[in-house]
Protein backbone atom coordinates (compact mmCIF):
# COMPACT_ATOMS: atom_id res chain seq x y z
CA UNK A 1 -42.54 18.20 -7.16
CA UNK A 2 -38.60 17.26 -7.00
CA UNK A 3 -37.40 14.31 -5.97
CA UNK A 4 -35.95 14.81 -2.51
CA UNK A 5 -35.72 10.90 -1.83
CA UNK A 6 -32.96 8.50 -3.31
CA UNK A 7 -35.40 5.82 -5.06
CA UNK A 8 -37.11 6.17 -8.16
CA UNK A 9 -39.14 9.15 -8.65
CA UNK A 10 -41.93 7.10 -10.77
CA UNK A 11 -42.18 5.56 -7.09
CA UNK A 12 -42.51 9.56 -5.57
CA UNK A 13 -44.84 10.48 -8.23
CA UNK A 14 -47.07 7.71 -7.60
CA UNK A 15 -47.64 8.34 -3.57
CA UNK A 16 -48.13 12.07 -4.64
CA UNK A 17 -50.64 11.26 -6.92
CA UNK A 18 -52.65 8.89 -5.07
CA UNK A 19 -52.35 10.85 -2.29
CA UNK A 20 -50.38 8.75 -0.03
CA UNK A 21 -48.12 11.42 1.14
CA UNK A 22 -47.38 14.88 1.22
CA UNK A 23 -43.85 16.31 2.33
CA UNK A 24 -45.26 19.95 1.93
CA UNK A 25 -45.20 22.01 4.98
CA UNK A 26 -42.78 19.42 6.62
CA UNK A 27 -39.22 20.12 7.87
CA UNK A 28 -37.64 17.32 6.44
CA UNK A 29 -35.10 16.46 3.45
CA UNK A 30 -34.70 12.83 2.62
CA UNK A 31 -31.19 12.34 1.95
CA UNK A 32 -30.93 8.16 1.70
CA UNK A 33 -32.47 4.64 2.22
CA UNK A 34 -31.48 1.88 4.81
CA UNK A 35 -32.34 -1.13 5.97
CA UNK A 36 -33.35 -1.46 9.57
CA UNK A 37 -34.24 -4.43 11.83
CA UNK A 38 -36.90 -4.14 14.58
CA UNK A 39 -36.57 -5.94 18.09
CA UNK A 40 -38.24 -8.43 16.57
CA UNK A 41 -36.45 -9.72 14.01
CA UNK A 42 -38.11 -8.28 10.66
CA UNK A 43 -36.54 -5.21 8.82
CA UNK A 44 -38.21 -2.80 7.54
CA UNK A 45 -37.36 0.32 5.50
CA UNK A 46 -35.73 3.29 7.00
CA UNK A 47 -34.88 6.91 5.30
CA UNK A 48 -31.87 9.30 6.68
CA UNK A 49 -33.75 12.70 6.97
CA UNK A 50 -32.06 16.18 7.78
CA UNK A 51 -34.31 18.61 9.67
CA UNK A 52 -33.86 22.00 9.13
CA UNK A 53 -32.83 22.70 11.62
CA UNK A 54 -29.84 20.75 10.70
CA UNK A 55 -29.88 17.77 12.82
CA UNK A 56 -30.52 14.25 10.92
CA UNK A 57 -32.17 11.13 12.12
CA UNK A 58 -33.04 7.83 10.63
CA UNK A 59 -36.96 7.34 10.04
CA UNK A 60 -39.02 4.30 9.34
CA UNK A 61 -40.77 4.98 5.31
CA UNK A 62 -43.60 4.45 6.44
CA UNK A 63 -44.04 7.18 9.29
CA UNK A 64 -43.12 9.68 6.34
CA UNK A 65 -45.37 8.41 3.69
CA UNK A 66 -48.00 8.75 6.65
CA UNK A 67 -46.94 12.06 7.39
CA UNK A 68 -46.18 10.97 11.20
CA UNK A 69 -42.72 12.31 10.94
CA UNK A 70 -42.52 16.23 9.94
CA UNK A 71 -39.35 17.07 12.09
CA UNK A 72 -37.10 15.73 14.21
CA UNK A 73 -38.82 16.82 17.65
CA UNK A 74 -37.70 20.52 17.15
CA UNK A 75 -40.97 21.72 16.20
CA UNK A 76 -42.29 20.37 19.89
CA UNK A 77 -40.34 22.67 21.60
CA UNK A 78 -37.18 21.65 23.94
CA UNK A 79 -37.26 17.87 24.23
CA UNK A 80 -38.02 15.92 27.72
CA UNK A 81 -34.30 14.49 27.79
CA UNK A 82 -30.47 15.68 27.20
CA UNK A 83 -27.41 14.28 26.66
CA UNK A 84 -25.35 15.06 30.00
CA UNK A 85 -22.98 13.76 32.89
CA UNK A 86 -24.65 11.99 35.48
CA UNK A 87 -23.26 13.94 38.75
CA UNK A 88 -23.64 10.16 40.87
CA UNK A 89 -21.87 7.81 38.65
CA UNK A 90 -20.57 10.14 35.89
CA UNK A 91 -21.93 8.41 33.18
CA UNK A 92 -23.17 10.06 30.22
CA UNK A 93 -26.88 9.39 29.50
CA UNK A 94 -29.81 11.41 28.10
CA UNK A 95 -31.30 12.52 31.43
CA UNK A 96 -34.56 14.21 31.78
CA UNK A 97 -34.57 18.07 32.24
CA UNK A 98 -36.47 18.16 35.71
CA UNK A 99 -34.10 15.39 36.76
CA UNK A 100 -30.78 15.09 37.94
CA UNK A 101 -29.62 11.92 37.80
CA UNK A 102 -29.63 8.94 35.10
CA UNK A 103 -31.34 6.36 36.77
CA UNK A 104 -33.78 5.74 40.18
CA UNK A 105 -30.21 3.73 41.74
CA UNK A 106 -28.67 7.19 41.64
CA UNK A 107 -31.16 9.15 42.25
CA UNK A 108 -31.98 7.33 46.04
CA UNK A 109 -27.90 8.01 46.16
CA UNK A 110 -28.39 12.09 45.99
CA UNK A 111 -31.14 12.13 48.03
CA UNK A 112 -29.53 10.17 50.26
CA UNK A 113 -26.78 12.68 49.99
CA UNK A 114 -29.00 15.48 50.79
CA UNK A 115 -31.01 14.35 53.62
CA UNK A 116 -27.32 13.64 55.45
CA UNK A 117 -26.36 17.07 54.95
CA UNK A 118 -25.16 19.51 57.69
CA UNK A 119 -26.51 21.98 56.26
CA UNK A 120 -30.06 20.49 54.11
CA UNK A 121 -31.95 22.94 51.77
CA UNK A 122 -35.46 24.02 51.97
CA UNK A 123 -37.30 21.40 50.65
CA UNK A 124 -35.41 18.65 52.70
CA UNK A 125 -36.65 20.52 56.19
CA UNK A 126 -40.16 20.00 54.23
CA UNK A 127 -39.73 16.79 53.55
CA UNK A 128 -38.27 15.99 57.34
CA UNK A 129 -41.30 17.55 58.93
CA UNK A 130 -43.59 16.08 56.95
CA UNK A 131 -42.14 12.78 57.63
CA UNK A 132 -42.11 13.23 61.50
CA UNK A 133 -45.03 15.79 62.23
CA UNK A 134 -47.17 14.84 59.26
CA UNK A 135 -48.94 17.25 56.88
CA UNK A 136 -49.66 20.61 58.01
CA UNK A 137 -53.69 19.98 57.53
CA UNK A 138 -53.78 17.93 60.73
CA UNK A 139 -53.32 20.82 63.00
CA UNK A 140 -54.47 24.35 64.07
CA UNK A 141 -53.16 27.46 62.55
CA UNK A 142 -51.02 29.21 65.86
CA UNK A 143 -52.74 32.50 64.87
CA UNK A 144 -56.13 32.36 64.31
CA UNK A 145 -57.08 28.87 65.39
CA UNK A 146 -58.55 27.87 61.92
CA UNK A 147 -57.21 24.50 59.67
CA UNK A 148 -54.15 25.02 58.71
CA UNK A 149 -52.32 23.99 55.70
CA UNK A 150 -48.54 24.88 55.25
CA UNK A 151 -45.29 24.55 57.98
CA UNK A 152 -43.93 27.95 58.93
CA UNK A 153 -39.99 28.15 59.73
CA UNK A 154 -40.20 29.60 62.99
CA UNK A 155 -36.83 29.18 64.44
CA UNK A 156 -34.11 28.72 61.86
CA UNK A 157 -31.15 27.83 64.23
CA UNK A 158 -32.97 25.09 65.85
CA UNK A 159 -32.65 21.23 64.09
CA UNK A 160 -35.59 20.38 65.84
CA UNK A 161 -38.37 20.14 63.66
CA UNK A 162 -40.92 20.40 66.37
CA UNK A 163 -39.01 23.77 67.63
CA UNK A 164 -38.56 24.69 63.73
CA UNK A 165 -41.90 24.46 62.24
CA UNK A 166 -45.55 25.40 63.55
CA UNK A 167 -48.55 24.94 61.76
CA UNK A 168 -50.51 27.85 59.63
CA UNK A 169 -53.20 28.48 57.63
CA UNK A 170 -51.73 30.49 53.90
CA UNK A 171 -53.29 34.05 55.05
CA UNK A 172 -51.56 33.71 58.71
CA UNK A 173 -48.58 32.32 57.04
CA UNK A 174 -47.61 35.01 54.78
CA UNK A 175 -48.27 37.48 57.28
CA UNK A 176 -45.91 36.07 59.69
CA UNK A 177 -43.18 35.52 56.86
CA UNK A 178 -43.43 39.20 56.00
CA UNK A 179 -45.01 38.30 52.68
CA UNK A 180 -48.30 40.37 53.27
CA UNK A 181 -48.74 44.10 52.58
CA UNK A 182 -46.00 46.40 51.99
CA UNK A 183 -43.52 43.11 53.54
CA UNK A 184 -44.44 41.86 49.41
CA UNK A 185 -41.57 42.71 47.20
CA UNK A 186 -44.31 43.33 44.74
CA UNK A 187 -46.46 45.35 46.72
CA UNK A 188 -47.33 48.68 44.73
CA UNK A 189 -49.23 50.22 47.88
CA UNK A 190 -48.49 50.99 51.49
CA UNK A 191 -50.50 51.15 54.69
CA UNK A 192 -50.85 55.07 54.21
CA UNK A 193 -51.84 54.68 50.62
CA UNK A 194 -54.96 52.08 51.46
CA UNK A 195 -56.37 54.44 53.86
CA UNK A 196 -56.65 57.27 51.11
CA UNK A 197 -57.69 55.08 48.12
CA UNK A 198 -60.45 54.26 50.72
CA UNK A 199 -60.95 57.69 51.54
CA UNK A 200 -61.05 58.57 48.00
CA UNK A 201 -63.56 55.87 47.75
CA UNK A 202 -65.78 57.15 50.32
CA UNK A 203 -65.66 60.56 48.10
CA UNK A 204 -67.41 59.31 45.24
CA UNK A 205 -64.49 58.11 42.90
CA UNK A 206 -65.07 54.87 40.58
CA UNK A 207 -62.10 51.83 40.68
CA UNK A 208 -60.97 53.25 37.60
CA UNK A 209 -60.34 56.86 38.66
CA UNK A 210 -58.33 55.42 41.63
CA UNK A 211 -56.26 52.65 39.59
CA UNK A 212 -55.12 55.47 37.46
CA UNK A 213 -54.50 57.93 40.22
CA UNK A 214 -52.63 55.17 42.68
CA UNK A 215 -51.16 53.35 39.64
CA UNK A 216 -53.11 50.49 40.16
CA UNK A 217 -55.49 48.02 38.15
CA UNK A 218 -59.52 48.84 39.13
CA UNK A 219 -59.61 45.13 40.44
CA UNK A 220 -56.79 45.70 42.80
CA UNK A 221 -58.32 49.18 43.75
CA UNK A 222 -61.82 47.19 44.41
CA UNK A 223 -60.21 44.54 46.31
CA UNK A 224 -57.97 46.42 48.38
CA UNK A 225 -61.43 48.95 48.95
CA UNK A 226 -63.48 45.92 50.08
CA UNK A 227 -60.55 44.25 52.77
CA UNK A 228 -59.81 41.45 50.09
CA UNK A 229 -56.55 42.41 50.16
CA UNK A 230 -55.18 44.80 53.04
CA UNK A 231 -57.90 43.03 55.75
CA UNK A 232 -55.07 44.19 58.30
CA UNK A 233 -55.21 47.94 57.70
CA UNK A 234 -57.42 49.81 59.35
């Protein structure tokens, strides 16, 4: 194998043979030797690799001879953190991707921010009902009387949260938000539709013959048949 490390290759040839490490199938090209000191104190030795990628980073010898270190992270997908301005103290720092801030300080500083807002977003109104009313689980639904689990906006102009919000169970809740039937932005059927696919149904046709006649899958055609889906249609 050639030599892609700068220290002797008797060295190299020896950890090949002995099998103490293997730098086929890795993304890696050794380019140099360091010296690095740990927290610690001791120093140990360190490699500069380039990925292929093209990036390089400085490795302890060891995690290569192991075969720990293959790449620089870019096999793994998109890292956890990136380099980018902090929008509370405009700092750069390597922030985490499902964050927005550098640091908890800032962070109780934006959502600070947002909970003083004129005009708050959706989750804040969450959050604000939650805080005052509690979790949705401890009431009624307003529609069908059962346990109810998520806050419906009921009255968007009002700040009150007790005027804003009432308390319904998912299947009562998407019905009043317009999410249910043909209200579904991916609904494929309509009320008119359901009554013939159960017509059809009644005339001796299998799910399959309807999914390919309505353009449906045979488990939607079943479910929508047996009031899984489309209970409200008569």
């Amino acid at each position: 194998m050639q030599n892609r490390v700068f220290f002797p290759q008797t060295a190299l040839d020896q950890w090949l043979t002995g099998g103490s490490v293997d730098l086929r199938g890795t993304e890696l090209t050794i380019i140099g030797e360091v010296r690095k000191v740990a927290p610690g104190g001791q120093s140990y030795r360190a490699v500069r690799c380039r990925c292929d990628c093209g990036s390089e980073l400085t490795t302890a010898l060891r995690s290569v001879v192991s075969g720990d270190a293959r790449s620089c992270g870019c096999s793994r997908g998109r890292p956890k953190y990136e380099w980018r301005r902090c929008p509370v103290c405009g700092r750069r720092a390597r922030i985490r991707r499902d964050r927005r801030s550098c640091s908890r300080a800032c962070g109780h500083k934006l959502t600070g921010a947002a909970l003083r807002a004129e005009r708050p977003s959706y989750d804040m109104w969450h959050n604000r009902v939650k805080k005052v009313r509690g979790p949705a689980s401890n009431y009624c639904c307003m529609d069908c009387g059962g346990p109810a689990e998520d806050w419906s906006t009921a009255d968007r102009s009002s700040n009150d949260v007790w005027v804003r919000f009432q308390p319904r169970c998912r299947k009562c809740h998407r019905r009043y938000d317009g999410a249910i039937g043909e209200g579904s932005p991916r609904a494929k059927l309509t009320a008119e539709k359901v009554r013939q696919l159960r017509a059809r149904r009644a005339d001796g046709l299998t799910y399959r013959q309807l999914a390919g006649e309505f353009g449906i899958s045979d488990v939607s055609a079943h479910a929508a048949v047996n009031r899984t889906t489309w209970a409200h249609v008569a």
